[in-house]
Protein backbone atom coordinates (compact mmCIF):
# COMPACT_ATOMS: atom_id res chain seq x y z
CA UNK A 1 8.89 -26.38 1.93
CA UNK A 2 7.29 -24.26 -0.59
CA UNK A 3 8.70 -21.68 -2.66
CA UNK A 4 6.58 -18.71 -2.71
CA UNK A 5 7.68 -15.54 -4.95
CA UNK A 6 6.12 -12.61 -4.43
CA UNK A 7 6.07 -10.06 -7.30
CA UNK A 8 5.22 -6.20 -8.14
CA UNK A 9 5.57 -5.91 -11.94
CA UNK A 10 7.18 -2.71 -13.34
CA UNK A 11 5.25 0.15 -13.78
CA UNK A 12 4.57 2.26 -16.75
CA UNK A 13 6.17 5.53 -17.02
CA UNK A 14 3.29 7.45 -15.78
CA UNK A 15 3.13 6.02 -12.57
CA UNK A 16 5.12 8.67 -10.44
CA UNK A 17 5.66 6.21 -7.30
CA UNK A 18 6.89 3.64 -10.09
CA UNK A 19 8.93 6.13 -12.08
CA UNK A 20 10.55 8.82 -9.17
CA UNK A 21 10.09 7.51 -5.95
CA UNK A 22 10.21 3.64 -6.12
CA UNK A 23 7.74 2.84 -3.12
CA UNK A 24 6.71 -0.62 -2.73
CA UNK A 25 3.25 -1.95 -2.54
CA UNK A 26 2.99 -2.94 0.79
CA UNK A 27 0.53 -6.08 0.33
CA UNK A 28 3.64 -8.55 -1.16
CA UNK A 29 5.25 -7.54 1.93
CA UNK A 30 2.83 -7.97 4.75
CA UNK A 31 1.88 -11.20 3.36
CA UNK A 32 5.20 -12.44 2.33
CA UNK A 33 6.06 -11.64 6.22
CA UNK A 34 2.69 -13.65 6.87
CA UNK A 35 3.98 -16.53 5.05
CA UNK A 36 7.08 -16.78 5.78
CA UNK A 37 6.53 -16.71 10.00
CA UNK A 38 4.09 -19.75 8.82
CA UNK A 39 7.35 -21.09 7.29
CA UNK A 40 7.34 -21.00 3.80
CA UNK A 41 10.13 -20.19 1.76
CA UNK A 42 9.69 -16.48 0.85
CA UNK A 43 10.92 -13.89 -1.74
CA UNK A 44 9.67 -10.51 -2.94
CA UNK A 45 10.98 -8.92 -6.66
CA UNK A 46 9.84 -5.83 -7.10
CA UNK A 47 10.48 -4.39 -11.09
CA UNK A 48 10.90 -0.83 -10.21
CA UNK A 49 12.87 -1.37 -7.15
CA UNK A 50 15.67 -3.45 -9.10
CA UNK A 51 15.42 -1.39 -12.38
CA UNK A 52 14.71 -4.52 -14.59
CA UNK A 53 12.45 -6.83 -15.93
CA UNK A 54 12.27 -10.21 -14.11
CA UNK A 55 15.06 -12.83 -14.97
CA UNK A 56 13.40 -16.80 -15.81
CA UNK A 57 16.29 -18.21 -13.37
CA UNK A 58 14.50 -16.32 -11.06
CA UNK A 59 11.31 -17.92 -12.16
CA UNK A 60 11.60 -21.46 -12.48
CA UNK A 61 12.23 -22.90 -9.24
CA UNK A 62 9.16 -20.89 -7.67
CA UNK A 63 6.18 -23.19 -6.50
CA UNK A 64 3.71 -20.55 -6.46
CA UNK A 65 3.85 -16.84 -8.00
CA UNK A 66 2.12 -14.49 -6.74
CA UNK A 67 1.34 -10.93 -8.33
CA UNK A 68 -0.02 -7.80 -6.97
CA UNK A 69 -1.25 -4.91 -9.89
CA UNK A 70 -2.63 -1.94 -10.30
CA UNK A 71 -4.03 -1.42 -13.48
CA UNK A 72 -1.09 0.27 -15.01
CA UNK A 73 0.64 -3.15 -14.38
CA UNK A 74 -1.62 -5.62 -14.62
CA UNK A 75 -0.63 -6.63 -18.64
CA UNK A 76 3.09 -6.86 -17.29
CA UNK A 77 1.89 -9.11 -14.52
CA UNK A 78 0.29 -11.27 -17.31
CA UNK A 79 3.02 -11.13 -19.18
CA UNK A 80 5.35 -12.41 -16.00
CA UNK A 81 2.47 -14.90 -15.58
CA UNK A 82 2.55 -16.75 -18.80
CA UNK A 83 6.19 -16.57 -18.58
CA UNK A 84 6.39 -18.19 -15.38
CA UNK A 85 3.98 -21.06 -16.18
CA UNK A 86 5.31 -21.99 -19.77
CA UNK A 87 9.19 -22.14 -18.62
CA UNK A 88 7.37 -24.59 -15.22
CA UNK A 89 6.02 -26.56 -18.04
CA UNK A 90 9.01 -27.09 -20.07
CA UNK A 91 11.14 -28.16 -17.50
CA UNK A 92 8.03 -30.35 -16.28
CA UNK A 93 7.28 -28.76 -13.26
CA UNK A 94 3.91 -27.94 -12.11
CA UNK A 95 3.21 -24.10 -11.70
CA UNK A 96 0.67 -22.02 -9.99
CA UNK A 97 -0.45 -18.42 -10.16
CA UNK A 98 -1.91 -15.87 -7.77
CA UNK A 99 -3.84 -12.19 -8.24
CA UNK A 100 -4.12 -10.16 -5.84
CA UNK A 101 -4.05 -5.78 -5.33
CA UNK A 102 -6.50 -3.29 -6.32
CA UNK A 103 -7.20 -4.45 -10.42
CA UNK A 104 -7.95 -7.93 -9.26
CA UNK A 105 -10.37 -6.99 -6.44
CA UNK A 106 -12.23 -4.23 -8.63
CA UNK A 107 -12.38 -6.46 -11.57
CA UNK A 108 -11.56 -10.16 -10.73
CA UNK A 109 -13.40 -11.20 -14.19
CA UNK A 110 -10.68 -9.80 -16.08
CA UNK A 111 -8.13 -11.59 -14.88
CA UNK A 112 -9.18 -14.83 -13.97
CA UNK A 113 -8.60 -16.25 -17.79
CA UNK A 114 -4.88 -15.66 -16.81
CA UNK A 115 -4.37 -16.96 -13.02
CA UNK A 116 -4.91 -19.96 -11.14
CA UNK A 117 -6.55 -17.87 -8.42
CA UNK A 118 -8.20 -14.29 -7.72
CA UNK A 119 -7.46 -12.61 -4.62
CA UNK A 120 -10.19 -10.48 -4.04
CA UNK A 121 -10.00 -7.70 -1.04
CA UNK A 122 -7.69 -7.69 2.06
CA UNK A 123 -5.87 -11.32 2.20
CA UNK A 124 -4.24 -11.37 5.46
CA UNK A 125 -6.34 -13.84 7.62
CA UNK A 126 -6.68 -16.11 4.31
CA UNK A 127 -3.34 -16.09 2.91
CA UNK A 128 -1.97 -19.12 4.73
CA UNK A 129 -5.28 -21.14 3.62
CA UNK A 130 -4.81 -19.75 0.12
CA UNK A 131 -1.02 -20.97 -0.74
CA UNK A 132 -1.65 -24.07 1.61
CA UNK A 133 -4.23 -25.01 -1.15
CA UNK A 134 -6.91 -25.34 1.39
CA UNK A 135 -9.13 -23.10 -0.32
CA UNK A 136 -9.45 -24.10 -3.90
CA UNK A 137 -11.88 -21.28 -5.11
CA UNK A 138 -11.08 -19.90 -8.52
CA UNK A 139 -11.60 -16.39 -7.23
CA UNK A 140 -11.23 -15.88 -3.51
CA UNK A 141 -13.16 -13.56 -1.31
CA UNK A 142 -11.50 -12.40 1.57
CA UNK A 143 -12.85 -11.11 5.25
CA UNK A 144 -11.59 -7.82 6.66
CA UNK A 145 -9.55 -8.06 9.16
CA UNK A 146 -10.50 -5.95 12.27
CA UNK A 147 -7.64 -5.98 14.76
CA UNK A 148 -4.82 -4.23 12.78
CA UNK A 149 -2.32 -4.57 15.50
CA UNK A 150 -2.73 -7.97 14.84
CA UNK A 151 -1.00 -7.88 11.47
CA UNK A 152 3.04 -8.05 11.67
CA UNK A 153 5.41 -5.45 10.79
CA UNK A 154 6.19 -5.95 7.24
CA UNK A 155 9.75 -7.63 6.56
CA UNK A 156 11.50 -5.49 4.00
CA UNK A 157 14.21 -7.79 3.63
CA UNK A 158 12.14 -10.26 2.06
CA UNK A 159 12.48 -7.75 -1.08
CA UNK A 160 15.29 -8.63 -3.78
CA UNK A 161 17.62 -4.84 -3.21
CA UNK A 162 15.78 -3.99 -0.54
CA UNK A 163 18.73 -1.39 0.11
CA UNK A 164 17.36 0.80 -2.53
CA UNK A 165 14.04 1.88 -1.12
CA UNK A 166 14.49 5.39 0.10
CA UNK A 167 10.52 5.77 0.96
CA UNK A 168 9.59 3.47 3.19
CA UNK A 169 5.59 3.18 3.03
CA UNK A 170 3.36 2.56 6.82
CA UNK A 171 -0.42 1.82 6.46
CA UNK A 172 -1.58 2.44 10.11
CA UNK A 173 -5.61 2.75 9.17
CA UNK A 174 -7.80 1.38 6.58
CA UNK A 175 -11.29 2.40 5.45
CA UNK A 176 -12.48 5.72 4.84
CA UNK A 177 -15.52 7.63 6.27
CA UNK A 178 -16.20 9.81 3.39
CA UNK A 179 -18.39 9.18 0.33
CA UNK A 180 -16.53 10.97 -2.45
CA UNK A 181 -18.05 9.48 -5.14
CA UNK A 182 -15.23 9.15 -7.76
CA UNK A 183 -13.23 6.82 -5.28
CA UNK A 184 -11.84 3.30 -4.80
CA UNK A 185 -10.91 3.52 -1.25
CA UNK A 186 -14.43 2.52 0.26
CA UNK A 187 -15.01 -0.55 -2.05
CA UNK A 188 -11.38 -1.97 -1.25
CA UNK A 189 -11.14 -1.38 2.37
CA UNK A 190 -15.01 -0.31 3.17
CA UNK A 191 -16.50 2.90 4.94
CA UNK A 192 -15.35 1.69 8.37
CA UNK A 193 -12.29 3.13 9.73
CA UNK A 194 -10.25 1.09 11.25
CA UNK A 195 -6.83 1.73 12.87
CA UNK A 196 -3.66 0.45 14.50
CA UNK A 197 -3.40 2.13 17.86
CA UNK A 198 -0.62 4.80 18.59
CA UNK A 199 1.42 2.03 20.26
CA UNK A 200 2.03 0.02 17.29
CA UNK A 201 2.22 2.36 14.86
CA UNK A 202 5.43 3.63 17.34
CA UNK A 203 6.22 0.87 17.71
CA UNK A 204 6.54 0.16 13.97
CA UNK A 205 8.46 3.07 13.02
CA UNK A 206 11.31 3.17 15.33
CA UNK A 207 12.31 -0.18 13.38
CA UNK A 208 13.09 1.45 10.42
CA UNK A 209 16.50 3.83 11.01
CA UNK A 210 17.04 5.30 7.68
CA UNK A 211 15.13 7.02 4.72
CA UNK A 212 11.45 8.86 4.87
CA UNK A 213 8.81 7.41 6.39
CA UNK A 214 5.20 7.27 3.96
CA UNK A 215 2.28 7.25 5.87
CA UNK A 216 0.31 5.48 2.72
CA UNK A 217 -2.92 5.48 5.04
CA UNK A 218 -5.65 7.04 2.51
CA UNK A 219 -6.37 9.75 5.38
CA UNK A 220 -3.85 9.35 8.06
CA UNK A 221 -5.16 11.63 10.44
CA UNK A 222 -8.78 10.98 9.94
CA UNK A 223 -9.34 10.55 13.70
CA UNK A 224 -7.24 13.84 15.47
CA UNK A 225 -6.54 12.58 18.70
CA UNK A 226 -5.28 9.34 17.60
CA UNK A 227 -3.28 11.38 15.37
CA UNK A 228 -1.96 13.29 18.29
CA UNK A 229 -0.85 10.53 20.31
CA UNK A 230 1.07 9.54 17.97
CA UNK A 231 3.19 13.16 17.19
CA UNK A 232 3.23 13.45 20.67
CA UNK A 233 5.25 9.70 20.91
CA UNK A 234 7.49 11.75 17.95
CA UNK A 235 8.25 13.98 19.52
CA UNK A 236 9.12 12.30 22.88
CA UNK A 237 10.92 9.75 21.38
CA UNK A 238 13.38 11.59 19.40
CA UNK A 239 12.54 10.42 16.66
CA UNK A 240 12.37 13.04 14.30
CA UNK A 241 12.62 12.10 11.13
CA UNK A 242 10.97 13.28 7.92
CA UNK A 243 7.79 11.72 7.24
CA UNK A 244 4.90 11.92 4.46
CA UNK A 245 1.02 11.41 4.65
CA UNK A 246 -1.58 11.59 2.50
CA UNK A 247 -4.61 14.44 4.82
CA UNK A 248 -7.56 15.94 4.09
CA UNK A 249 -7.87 19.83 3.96
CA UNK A 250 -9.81 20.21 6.79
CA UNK A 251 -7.09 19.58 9.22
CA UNK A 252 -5.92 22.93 8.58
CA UNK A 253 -8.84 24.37 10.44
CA UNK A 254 -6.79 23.69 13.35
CA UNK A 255 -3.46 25.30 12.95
CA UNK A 256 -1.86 24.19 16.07
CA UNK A 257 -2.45 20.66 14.58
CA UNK A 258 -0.22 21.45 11.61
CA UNK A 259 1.72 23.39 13.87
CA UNK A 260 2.19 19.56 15.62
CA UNK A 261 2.66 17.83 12.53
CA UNK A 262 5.70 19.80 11.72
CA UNK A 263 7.19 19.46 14.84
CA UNK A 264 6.96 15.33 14.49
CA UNK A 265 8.86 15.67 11.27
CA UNK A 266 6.19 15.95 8.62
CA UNK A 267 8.28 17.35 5.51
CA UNK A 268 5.52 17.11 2.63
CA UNK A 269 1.25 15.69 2.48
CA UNK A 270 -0.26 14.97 -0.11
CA UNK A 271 -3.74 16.18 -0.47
CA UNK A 272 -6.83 15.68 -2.67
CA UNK A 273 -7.72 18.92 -3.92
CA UNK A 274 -9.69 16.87 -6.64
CA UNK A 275 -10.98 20.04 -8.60
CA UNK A 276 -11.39 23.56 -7.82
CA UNK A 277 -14.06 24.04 -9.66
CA UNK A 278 -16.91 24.52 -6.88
CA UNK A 279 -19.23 22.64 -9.16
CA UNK A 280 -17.26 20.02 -9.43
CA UNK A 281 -16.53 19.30 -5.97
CA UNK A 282 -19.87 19.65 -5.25
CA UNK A 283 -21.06 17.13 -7.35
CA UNK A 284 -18.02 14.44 -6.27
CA UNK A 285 -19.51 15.01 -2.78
CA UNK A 286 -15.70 16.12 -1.42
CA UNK A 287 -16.77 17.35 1.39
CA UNK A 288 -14.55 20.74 0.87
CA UNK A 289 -14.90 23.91 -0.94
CA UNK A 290 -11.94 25.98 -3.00
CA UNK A 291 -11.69 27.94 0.44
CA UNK A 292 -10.74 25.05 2.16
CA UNK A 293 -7.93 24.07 -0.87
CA UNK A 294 -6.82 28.19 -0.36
CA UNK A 295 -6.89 27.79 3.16
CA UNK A 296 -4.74 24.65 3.57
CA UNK A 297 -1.95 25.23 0.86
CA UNK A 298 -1.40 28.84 3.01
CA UNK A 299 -1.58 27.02 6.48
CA UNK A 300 1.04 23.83 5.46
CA UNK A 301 3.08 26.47 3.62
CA UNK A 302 3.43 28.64 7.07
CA UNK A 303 4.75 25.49 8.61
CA UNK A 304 7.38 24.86 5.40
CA UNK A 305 5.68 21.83 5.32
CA UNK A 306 5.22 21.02 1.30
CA UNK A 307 1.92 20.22 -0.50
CA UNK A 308 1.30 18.08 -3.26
CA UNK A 309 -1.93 18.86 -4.66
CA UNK A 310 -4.08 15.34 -6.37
């Protein structure tokens, strides 16, 4: 049985998730759950979550590493790389390395010189293929999948100190509508929206029994009466707990839907003012004005419910 380790490298200090609130990048787990259901051996180190650069005894008896960077931690994730591969080497062991996240799948030419393979895009329906070396491409190019009930719920234990994650992040929809055109989103996960259904994002959430729940989703309530079902399974649930999303400001045009929003537990959003200059905003192709900024800080703010402007 193979030993796959799964690893988020530690952020720089600039990176608030890294630096305050310690949220995971949720692709190690879902596919470290993948794996590990097709029985491989599976772990998950996370840098930030265990406060410390990775140890080699932690290293060396791993078959296949596998990273997952954002830019500000892509050079770390090099650096864990080379470590990895030249302690494999001295104790004669064959090693193999995997990119996958955001840098790799904007920029996969940049980091092939330092990985075995390139994970380029969403990696769920190839990720068995991938560490089963049936596909052998240096840089792989993976399908979308469609049917996101499909995927499991991730497996949190998998991380090393799981016990210290206090924000627990949920992507229930992928793809974006909109054409701002400053963003990432529609490039990584395309201009289709798709969605789990209320039923298993419920379902999903009542698993986890302690700390905030982070709707990570890039517009969470980009289809209202999805949206709706699920507050309304909240709320009849009991299961009031405090929850984050990242919304856009139109939503607010429809106070009784923030009015909702409160009620299931939503404590803070996190919105994407952008700019309120109207030029700018105009010439990103938001979609919003400054009166719709003015008119959503006043309408979360009437619910207590606490904006952080992007």
């Amino acid at each position: 049985m193979k030993k796959i380790l799964f690893v988020e490298p530690m952020g720089t200090s600039s990176n608030v998730f890294s630096k305050y609130m310690k949220i995971p990048l949720l692709g190690p787990v879902i596919l470290g759950t993948i794996a590990k259901e097709a029985g491989f051996d599976v772990a998950i180190i996370n840098e930030n979550i265990i406060g410390r650069r990775i140890w080699a005894n932690e290293l060396l008896g791993v078959d296949i590493l596998c990273l997952s960077c954002i830019t500000a931690t892509v050079d770390r994730g090099k650096e864990i790389a080379n470590e990895y591969k030249a302690l494999r080497r001295a104790n004669g062991l064959e090693a193999k390395t995997i990119i996958g996240g955001i840098h790799a799948s904007m920029l996969p030419q940049d980091v092939a010189p330092y990985f075995d393979q390139v994970v380029v895009g969403e990696a769920e329906e190839a990720i068995i293929d991938i560490l089963s070396g049936k596909v052998k491409d240096k840089i792989v190019y993976c399908t979308r999948p469609e049917d996101l009930d499909s995927l499991p719920i991730p497996d949190f234990s998998l991380i090393k100190e799981s016990e210290r994650i206090s924000n627990i992040p949920v992507m229930t929809s992928r793809g974006c509508p909109h054409h701002c055109n400053f963003c990432s989103v529609t490039a990584m996960f395309g201009k289709k929206y798709r969605s789990q259904s209320p039923d298993r994002v419920l379902r999903e959430v009542s698993r986890y029994k302690k700390g905030t729940i982070f709707f990570i989703d890039d517009n969470f309530t980009a289809n209202i009466k999805r949206s709706n079902e699920i507050f309304d399974g909240l709320i009849s649930s009991g299961f009031i707990r405090p929850w984050t999303a990242q919304v856009r400001t139109e939503i607010t045009k429809k106070p009784e839907f923030v009015e909702k929003m409160k009620q299931a537990g939503c404590n803070t959003v996190y919105v994407g003012f952008e700019s309120v200059n109207p030029e700018t905003l105009k010439s990103m192709k938001k979609g919003q004005d400054v009166e719709d900024i003015r008119r959503s800080i006043a309408s979360f703010a009437k619910q207590s419910i606490l904006v952080h402007g992007m």
